[in-house]
Protein backbone atom coordinates (compact mmCIF):
# COMPACT_ATOMS: atom_id res chain seq x y z
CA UNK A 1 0.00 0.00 0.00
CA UNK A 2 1.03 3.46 -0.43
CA UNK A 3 2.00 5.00 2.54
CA UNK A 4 0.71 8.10 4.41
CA UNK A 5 3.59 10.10 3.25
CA UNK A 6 2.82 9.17 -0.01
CA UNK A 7 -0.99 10.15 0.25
CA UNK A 8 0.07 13.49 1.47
CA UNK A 9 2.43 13.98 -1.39
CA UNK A 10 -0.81 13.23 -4.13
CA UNK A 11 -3.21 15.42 -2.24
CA UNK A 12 -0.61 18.25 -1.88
CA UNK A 13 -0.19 18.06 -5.71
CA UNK A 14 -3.71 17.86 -6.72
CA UNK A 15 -4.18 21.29 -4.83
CA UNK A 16 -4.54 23.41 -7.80
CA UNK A 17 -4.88 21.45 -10.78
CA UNK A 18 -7.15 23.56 -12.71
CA UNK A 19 -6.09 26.67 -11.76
CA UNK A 20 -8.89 27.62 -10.18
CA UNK A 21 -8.16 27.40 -6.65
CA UNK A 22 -5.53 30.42 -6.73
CA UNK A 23 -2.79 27.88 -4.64
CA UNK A 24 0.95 28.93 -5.00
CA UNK A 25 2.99 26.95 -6.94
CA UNK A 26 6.32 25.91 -5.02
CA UNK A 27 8.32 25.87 -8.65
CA UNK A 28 9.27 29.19 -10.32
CA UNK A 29 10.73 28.28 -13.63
CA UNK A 30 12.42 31.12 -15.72
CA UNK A 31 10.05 31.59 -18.72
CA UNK A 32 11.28 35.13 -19.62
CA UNK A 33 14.58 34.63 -21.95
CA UNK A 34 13.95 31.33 -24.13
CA UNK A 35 17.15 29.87 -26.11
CA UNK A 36 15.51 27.13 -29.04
CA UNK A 37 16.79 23.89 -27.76
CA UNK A 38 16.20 22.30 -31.30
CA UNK A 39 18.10 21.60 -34.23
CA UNK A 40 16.02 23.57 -37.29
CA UNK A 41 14.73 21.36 -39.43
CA UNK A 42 14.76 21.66 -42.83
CA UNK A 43 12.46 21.54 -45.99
CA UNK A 44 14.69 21.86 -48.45
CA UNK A 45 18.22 21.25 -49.62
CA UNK A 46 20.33 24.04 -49.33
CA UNK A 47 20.94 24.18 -53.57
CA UNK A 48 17.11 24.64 -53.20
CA UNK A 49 16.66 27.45 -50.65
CA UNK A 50 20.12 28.93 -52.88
CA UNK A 51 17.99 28.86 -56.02
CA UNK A 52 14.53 30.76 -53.94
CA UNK A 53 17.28 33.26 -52.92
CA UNK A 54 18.34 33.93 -56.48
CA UNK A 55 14.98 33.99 -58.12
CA UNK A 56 13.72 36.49 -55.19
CA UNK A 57 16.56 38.61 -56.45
CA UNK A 58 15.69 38.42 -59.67
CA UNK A 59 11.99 39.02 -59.14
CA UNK A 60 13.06 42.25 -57.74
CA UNK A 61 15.68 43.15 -59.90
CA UNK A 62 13.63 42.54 -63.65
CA UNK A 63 9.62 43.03 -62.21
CA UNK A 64 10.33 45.25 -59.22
CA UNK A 65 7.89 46.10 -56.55
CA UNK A 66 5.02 48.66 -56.59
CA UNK A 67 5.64 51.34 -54.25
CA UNK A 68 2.65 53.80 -53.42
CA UNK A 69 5.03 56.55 -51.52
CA UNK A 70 6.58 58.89 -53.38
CA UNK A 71 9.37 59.09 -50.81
CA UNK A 72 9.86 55.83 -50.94
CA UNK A 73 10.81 55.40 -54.59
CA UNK A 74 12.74 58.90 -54.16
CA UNK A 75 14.86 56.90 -51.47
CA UNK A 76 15.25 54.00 -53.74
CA UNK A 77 16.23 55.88 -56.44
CA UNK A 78 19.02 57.78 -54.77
CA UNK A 79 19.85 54.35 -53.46
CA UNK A 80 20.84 53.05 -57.54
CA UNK A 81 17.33 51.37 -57.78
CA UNK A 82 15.02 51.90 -61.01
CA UNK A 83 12.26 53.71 -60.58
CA UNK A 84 9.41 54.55 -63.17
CA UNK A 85 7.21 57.02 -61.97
CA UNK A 86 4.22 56.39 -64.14
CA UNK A 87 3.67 52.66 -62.89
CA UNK A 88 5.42 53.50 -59.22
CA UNK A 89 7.46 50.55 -60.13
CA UNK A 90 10.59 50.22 -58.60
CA UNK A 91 13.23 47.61 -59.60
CA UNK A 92 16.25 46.98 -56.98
CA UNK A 93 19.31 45.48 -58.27
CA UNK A 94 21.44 42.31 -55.78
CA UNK A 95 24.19 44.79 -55.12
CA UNK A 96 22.05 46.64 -53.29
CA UNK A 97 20.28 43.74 -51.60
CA UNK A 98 23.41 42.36 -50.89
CA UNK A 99 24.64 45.43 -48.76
CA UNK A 100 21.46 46.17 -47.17
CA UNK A 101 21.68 42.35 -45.71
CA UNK A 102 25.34 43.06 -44.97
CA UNK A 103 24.36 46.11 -43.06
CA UNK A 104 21.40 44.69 -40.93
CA UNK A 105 22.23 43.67 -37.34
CA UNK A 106 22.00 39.96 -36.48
CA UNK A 107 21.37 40.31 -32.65
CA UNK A 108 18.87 43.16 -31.75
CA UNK A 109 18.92 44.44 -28.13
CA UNK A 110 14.68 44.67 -27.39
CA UNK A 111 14.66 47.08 -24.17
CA UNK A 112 11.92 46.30 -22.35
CA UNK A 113 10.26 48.68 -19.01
CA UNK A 114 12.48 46.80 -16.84
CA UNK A 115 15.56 45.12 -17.33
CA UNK A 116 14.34 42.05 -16.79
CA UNK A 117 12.06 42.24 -19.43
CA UNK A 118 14.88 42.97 -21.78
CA UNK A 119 15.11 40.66 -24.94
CA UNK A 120 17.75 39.19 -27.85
CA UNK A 121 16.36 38.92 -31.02
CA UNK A 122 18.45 37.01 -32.70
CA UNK A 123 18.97 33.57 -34.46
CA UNK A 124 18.55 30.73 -32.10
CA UNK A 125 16.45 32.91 -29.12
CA UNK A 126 12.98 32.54 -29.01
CA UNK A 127 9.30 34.71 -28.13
CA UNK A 128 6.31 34.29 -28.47
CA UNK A 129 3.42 36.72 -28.64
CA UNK A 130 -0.29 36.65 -28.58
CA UNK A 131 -2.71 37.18 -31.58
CA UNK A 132 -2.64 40.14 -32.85
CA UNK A 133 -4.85 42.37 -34.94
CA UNK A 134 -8.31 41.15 -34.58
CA UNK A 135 -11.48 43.09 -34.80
CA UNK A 136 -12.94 40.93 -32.23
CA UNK A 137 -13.27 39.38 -29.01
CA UNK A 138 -15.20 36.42 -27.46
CA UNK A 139 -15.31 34.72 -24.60
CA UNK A 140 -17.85 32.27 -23.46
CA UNK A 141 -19.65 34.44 -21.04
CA UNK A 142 -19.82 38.12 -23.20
CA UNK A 143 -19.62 35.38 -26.57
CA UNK A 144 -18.30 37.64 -29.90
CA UNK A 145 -18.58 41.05 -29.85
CA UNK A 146 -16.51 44.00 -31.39
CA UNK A 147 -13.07 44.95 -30.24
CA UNK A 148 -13.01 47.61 -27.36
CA UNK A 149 -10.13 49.44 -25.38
CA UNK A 150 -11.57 47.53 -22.14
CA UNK A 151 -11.05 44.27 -24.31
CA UNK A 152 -7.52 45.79 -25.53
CA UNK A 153 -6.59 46.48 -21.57
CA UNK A 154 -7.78 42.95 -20.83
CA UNK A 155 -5.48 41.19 -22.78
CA UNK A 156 -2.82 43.30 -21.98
CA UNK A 157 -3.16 42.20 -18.55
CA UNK A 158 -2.92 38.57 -18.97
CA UNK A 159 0.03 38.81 -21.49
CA UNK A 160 1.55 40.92 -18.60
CA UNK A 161 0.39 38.59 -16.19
CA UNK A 162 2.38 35.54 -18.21
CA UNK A 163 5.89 35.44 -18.56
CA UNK A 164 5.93 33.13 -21.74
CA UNK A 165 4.20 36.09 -23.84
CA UNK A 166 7.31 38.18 -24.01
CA UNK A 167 6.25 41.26 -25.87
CA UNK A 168 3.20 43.01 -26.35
CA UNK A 169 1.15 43.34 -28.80
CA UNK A 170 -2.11 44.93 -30.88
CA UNK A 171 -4.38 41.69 -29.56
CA UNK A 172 -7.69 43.60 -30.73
CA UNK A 173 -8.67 46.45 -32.67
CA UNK A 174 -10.51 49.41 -29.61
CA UNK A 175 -13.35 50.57 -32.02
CA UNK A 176 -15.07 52.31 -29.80
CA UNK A 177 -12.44 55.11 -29.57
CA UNK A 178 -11.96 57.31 -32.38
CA UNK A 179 -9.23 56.55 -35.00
CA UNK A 180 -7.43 59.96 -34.08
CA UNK A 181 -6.95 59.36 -30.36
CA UNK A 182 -7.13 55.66 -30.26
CA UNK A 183 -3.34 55.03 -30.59
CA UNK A 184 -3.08 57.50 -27.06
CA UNK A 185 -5.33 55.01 -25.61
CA UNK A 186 -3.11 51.60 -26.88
CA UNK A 187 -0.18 53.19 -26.64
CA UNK A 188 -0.76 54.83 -22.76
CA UNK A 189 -2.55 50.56 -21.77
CA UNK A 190 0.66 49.12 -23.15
CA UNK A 191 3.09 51.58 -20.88
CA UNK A 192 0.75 51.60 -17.64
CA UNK A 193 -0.35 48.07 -17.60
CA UNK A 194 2.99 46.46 -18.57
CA UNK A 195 6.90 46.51 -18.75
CA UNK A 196 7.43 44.68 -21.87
CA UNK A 197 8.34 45.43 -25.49
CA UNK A 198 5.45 47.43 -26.42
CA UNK A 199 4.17 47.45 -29.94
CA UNK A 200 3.59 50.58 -32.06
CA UNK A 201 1.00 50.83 -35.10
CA UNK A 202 2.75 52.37 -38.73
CA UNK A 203 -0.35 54.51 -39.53
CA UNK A 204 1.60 57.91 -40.85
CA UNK A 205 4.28 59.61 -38.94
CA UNK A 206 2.16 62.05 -36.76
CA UNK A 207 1.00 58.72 -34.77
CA UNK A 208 4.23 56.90 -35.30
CA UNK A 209 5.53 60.37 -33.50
CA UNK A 210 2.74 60.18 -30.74
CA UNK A 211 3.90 56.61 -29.85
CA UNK A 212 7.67 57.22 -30.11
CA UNK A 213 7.53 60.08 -27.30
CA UNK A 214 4.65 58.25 -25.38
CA UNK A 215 7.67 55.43 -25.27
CA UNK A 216 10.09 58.12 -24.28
CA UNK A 217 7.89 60.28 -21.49
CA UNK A 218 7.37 56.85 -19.64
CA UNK A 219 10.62 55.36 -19.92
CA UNK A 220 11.74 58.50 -18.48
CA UNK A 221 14.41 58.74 -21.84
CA UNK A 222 15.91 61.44 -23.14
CA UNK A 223 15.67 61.71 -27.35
CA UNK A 224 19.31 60.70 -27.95
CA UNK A 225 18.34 57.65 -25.55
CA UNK A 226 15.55 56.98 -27.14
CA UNK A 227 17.12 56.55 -30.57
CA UNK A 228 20.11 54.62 -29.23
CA UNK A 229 18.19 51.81 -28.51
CA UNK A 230 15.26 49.69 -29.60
CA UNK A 231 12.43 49.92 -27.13
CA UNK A 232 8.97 49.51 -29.20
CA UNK A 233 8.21 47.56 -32.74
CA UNK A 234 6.10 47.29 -35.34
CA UNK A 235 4.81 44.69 -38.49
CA UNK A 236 5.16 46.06 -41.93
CA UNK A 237 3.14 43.93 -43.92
CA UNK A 238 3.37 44.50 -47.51
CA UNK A 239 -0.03 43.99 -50.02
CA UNK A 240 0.83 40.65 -52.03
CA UNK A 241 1.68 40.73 -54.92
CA UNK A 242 4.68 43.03 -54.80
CA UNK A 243 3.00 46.16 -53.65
CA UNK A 244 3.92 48.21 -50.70
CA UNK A 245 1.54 50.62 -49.85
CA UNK A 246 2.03 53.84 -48.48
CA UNK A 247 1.61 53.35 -44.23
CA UNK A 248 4.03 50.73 -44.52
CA UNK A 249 6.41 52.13 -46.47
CA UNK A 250 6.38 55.41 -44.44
CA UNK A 251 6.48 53.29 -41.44
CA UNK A 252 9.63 51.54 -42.42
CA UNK A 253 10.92 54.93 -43.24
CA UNK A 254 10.03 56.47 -39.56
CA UNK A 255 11.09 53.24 -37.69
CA UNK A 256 14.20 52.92 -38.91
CA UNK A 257 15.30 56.88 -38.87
CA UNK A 258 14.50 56.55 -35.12
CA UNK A 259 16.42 52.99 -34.86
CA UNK A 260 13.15 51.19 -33.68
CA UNK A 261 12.65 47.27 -34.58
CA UNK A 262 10.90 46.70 -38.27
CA UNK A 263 8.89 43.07 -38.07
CA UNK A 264 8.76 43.33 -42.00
CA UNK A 265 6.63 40.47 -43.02
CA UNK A 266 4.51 39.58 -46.65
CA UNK A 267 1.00 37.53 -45.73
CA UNK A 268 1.59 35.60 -48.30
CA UNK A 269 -0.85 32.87 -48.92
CA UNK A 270 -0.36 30.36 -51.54
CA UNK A 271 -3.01 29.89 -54.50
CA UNK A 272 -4.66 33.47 -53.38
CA UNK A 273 -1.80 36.31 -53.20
CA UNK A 274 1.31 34.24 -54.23
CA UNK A 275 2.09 31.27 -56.31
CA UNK A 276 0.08 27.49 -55.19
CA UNK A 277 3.49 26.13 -54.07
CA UNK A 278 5.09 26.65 -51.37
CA UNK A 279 8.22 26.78 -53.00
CA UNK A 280 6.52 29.95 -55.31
CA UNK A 281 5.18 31.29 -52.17
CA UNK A 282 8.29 31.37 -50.06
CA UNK A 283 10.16 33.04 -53.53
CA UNK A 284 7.72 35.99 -53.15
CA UNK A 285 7.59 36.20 -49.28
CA UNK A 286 11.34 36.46 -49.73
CA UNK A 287 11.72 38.88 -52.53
CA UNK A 288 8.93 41.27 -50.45
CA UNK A 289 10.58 41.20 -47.12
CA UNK A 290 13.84 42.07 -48.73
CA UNK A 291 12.59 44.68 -50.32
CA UNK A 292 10.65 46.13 -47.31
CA UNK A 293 14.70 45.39 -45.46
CA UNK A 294 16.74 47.22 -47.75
CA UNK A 295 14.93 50.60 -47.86
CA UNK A 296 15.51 50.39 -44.24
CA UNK A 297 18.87 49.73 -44.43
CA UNK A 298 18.68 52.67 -47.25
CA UNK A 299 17.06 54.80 -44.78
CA UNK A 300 19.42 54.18 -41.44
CA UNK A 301 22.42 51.18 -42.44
CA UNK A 302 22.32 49.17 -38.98
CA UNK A 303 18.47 50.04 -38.93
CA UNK A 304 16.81 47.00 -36.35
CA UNK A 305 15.18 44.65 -38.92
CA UNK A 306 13.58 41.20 -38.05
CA UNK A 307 12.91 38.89 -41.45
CA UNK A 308 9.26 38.62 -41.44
CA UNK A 309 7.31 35.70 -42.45
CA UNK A 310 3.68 34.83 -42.41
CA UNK A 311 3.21 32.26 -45.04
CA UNK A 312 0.17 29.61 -45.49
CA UNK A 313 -2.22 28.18 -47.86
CA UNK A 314 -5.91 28.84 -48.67
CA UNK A 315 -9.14 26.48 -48.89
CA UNK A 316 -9.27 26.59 -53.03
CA UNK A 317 -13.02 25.36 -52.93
CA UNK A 318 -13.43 28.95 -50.74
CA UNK A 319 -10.72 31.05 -50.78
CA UNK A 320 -10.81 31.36 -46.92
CA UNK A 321 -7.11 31.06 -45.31
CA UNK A 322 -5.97 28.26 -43.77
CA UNK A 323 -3.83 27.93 -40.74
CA UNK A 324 -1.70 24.87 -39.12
CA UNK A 325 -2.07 22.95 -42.44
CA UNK A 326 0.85 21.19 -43.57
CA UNK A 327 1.63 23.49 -46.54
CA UNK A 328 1.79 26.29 -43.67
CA UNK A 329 4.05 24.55 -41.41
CA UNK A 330 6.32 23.47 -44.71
CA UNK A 331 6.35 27.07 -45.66
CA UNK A 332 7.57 27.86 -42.39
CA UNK A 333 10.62 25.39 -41.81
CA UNK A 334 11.34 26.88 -45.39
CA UNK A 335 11.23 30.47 -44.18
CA UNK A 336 13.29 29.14 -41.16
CA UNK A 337 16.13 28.09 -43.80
CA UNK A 338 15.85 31.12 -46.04
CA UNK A 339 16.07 33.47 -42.77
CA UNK A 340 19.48 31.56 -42.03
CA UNK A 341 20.76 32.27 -45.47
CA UNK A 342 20.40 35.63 -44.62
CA UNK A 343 21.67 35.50 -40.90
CA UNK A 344 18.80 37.75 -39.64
CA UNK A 345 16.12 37.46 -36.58
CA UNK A 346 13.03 36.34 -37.80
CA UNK A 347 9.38 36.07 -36.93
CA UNK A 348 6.65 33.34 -37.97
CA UNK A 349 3.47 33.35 -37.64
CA UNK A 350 1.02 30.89 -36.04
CA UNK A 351 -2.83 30.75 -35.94
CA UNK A 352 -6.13 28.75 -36.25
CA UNK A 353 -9.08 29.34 -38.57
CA UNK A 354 -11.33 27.71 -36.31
CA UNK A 355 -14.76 29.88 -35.20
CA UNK A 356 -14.24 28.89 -31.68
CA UNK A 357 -11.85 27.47 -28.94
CA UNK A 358 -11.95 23.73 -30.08
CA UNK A 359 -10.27 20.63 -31.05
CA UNK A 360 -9.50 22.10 -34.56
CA UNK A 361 -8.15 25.19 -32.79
CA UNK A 362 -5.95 23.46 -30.59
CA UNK A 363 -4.70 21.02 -33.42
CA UNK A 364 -4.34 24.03 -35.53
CA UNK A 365 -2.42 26.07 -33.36
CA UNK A 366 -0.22 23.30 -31.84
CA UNK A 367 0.70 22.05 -35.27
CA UNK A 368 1.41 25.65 -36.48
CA UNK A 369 3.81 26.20 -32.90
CA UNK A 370 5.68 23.01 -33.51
CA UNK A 371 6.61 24.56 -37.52
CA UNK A 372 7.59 27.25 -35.75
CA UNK A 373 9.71 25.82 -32.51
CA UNK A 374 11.47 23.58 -35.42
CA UNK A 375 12.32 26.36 -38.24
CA UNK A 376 13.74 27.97 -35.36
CA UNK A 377 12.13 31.43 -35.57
CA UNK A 378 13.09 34.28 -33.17
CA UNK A 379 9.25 35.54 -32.79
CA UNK A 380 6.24 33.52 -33.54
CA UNK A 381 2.90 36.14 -33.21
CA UNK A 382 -0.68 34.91 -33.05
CA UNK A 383 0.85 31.74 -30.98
CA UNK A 384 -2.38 32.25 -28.52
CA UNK A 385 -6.12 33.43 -28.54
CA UNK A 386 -6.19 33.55 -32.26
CA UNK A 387 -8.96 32.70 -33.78
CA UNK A 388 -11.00 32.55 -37.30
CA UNK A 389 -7.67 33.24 -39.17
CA UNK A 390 -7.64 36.66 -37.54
CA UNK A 391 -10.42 37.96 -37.20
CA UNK A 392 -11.27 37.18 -33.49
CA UNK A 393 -9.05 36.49 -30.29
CA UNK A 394 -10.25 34.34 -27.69
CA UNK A 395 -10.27 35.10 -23.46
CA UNK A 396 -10.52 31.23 -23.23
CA UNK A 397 -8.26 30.03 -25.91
CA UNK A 398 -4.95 32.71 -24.63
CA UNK A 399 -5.33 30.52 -21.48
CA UNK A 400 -5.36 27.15 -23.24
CA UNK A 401 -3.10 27.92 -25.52
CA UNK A 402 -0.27 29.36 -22.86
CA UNK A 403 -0.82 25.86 -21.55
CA UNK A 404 1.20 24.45 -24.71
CA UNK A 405 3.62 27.41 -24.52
CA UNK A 406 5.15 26.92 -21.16
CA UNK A 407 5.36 23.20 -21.97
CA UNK A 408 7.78 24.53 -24.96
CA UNK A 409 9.16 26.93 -22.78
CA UNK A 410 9.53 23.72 -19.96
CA UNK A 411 11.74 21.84 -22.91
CA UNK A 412 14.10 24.93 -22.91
CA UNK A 413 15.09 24.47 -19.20
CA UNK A 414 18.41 21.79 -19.18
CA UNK A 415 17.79 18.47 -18.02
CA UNK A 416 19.38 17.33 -15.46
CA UNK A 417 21.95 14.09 -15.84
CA UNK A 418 24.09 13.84 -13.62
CA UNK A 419 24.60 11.14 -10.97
CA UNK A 420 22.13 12.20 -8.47
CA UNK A 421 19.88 12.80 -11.20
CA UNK A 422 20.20 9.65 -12.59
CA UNK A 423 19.31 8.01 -9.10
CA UNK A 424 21.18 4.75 -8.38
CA UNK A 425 20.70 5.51 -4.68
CA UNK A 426 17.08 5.74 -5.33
CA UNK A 427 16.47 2.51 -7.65
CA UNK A 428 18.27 0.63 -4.77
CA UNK A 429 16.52 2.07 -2.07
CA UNK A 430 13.25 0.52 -3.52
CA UNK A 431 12.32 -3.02 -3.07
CA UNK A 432 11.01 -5.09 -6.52
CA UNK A 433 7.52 -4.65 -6.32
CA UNK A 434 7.62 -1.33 -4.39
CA UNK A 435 6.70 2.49 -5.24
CA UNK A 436 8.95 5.23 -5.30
CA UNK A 437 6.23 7.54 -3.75
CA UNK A 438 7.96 8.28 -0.46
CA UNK A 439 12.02 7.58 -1.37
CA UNK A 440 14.00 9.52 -0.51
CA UNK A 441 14.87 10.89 -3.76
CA UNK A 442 11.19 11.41 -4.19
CA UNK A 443 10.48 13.48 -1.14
CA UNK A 444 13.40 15.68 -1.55
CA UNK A 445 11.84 16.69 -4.99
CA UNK A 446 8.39 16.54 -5.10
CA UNK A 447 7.06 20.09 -4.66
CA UNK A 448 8.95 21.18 -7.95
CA UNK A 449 9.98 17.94 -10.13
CA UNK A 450 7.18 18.07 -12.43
CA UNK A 451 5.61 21.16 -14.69
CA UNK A 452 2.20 21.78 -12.69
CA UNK A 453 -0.48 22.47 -15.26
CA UNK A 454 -2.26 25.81 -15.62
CA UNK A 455 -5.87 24.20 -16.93
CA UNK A 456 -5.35 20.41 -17.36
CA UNK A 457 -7.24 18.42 -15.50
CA UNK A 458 -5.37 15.64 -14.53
CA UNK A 459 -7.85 13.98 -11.69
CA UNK A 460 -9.82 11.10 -12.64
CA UNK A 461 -13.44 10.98 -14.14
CA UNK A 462 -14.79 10.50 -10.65
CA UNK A 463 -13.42 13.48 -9.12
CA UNK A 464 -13.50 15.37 -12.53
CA UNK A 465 -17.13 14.75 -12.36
CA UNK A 466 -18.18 15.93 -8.80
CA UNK A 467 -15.92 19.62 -9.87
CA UNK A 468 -18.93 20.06 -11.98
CA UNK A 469 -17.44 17.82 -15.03
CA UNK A 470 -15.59 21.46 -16.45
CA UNK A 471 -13.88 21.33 -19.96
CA UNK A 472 -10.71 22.72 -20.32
CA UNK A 473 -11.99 25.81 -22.28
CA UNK A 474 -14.85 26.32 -19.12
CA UNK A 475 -11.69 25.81 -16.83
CA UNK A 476 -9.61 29.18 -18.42
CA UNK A 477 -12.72 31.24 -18.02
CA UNK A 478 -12.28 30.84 -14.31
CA UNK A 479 -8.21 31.54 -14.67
CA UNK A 480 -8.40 34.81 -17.02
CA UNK A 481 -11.49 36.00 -14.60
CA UNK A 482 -9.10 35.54 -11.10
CA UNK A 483 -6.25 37.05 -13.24
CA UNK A 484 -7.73 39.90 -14.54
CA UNK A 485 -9.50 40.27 -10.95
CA UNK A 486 -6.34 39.85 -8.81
CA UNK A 487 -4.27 42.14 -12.13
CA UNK A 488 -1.65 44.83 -10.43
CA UNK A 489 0.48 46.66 -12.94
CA UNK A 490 4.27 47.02 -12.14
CA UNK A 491 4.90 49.89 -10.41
CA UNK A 492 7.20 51.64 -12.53
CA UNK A 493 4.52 50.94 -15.37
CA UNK A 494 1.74 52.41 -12.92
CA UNK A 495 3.59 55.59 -12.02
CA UNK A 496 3.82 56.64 -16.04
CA UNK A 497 0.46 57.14 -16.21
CA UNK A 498 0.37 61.09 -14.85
CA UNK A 499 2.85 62.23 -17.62
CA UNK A 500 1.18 60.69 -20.24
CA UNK A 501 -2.12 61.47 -19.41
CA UNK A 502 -1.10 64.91 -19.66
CA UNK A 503 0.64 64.33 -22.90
CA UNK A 504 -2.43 62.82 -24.07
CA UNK A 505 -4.58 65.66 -23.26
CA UNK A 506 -2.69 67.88 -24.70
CA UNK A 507 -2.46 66.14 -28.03
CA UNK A 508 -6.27 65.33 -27.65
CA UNK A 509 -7.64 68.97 -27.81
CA UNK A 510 -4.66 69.82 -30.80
CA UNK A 511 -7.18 67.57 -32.54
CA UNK A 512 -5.10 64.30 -32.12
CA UNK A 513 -3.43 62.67 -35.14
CA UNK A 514 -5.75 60.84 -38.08
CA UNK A 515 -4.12 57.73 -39.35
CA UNK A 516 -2.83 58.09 -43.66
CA UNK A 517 -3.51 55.76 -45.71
């Protein structure tokens, strides 16, 4: 029989299980810098990802790109590029590709609120972030409605609130704040509910402006401080087919003259806005992001610039994206190898096109993580809450979907081997036919051995049953309710909020800053 010892050990570690009883785990694992523990597996042979290189160049160097700014194409055209006015097209030769990669940093210093909060982007580091750039919200209780800023500030607090979402992001769209003033109200939840890498929207440089001093007056930076370091992003996504429109290209402008990070990333899905193969695909997404990376190299040589890829397939009986497919996680262990060819941090993308928080969602999403963990990519966005390809993020599925993140972030930690690791003591301490329960070995490490689970249920169908028989999506409700309940900012966060609110005012009644498009 197991022994009392051994009864107290179960019932100690059942305490807890679902989240919902607000115990205190006794393990503290380090979720906040993760280093990729796996090799990067390839799609390709390296001849292969050679030849998508050198077709990308060409693609840019005998069609060109479409670009809508007229700065833009003036900065190209200083630059040596071919520009033709009439069709905005704008044709960059390799020798300029070639220096702009040559001139992009590989390691990126991300400067968080705190120090601790401080990232490396850079080949072999890894973050993840939550979905981003929904119009909506649901959640089983409120179901789908329209993104607010009181949605916004509610997932701002749970990413906060878990150290495996390492920067911040635009989770939902605030509607119901007018497009003039509502970057004041992202930017100033970002910098008063949380310390990390805060996110900044590329809609025209009198916002871009608004969020680059917001950044400054709570960081407590002076100008030259600001611009000596990164301490906000943003995603440049370009319109494919080779077209880059004008908020992105004056983004990529602004960003990199002020020496912030550029996410510069084609949504390229194959059979819809790029070629049906993933091969095709990948040769566009390529050709676009290095287009969108050398006119900020143009712009600032040594500009922060993270290879950007979002790559997937579409249903061809309805043209609606697809997400965790096997053509998307192929195109992203291919975007893994071509970011390597170039040497630069790089982001993926990962995503479900379920309607709700489901089996497909979960299979989607975990299938779209593992493409990611395995290409090696330095930021994977949309790795929880996302929903219906993008359109909605999920209360509910943020929770379940953390669940799988700090299990990746658990396979990051070292293993132990060594010989008290490996136990000899312990094997002979236990009789054939015993239980390792109370040995000694055991009882020294119980409390923090094993990953505890955030919303897994692992009691059996008995006990399960009498807890009111809760699914694992009804189980987060309860966790993102006591989280956002129990929610207190950092402190140094909290304390910005005076200055900006007076920044904010006074930008408010100058009539506040309409986004260009």
């Amino acid at each position: 029989m197991i022994d009392e010892a051994a009864r107290d050990l179960r019932r100690e570690r059942r305490r807890g299980r679902t989240g919902e009883a607000g115990s205190e785990s006794s393990r503290h694992p380090n979720y906040r810098s993760l280093k990729n523990p796996f090799l990067p597996q390839p799609i390709f042979s390296d001849d292969q990802v050679a030849a998508i290189h050198a077709t990308a160049l060409r693609v840019l160097e005998e069609l060109g790109i479409k670009v809508l700014l007229p700065e833009a194409r003036a900065i190209y055209a200083k630059a040596g590029a071919l520009v033709d006015e009439d069709s905005q097209m704008v044709r960059i030769g390799r020798d300029m590709v070639e220096a702009a990669l040559a001139s992009a940093p590989r390691s990126i210093p991300a400067l968080g609120g705190d120090r601790s909060r401080d990232l490396a982007l850079e080949l072999g580091s890894m973050a993840f972030l939550a979905g981003s750039g929904a119009p909506n919200v649901t959640d089983l209780e409120r179901g789908r409605r329209p993104g607010t800023l009181a949605a916004f500030e509610e997932f701002t607090k749970l990413i906060e609130h878990f150290d495996v979402l390492h920067m911040l992001g635009p989770c939902v769209e605030p509607q119901d704040i007018d497009n003039r003033f509502r970057h004041y109200a992202v930017n100033r939840a970002q910098l008063t509910l949380s310390d990390k890498f805060p996110f900044v929207f590329a809609r025209g440089t009198p916002q871009v402006e608004d969020g680059f001093e917001m950044i400054r007056l709570a960081r407590g930076l002076s100008q030259d401080e600001f611009r000596a370091g990164a301490h906000c992003y943003t995603v440049i996504n370009t319109n494919s087919p080779r077209q880059l429109d004008i908020p992105m290209a004056q983004g990529i402008i602004d960003f990199a003259k002020a020496g912030q990070v550029l996410v510069i990333t084609p949504f390229c899905l194959a059979g819809a806005m790029a070629p049906i193969t993933v091969a095709g695909a990948l040769t566009l997404q390529h050709a676009e992001a290095l287009a969108g990376l050398t006119l900020a190299q143009i712009v600032r040589p040594g500009a922060p610039v993270v290879y950007g890829s979002f790559s997937s397939n579409v249903d061809m009986k309805s043209g609606a994206p697809a997400f965790g497919t096997p053509e998307h996680i192929k195109a992203t262990l291919g975007a893994g190898q071509l970011a390597r060819h170039t040497g630069l941090p790089w982001r993926s993308g990962g995503g479900s096109a379920a309607n709700v928080s489901d089996a497909q969602a979960a299979h989607e999403t975990q299938f779209a993580l593992w493409g990611s963990v395995l290409a090696g990519a330095t930021m994977c966005i949309h790795a929880a809450g996302w929903l219906e390809g993008g359109l909605s993020v999920s209360l509910e599925k943020l929770i379940t979907d953390v669940e799988a993140l700090q299990t990746i972030a658990e396979l990051c930690a070292t293993t132990p081997g060594d010989a008290d690791a490996i136990g000899f003591e312990a094997i002979a301490e236990v009789q054939p036919g015993g239980h390792f329960f109370s040995a000694a070995h055991t009882m020294s490490r119980y409390r923090t051995a094993f990953y505890e689970p955030l919303v897994a249920d692992w009691s059996n169908f008995g006990n399960w049953t009498q807890s009111g028989s809760k699914t694992a999506t009804e189980r987060a409700t309860g966790i993102w309710k006591r989280i956002l309940a129990d929610f207190q900012p950092p402190a140094s966060a909290a304390a910005a909020a005076g200055v900006l609110d007076e920044f904010i005012a006074k930008r408010t009644e100058e009539g506040g800053a309409a986004p260009v498009s």
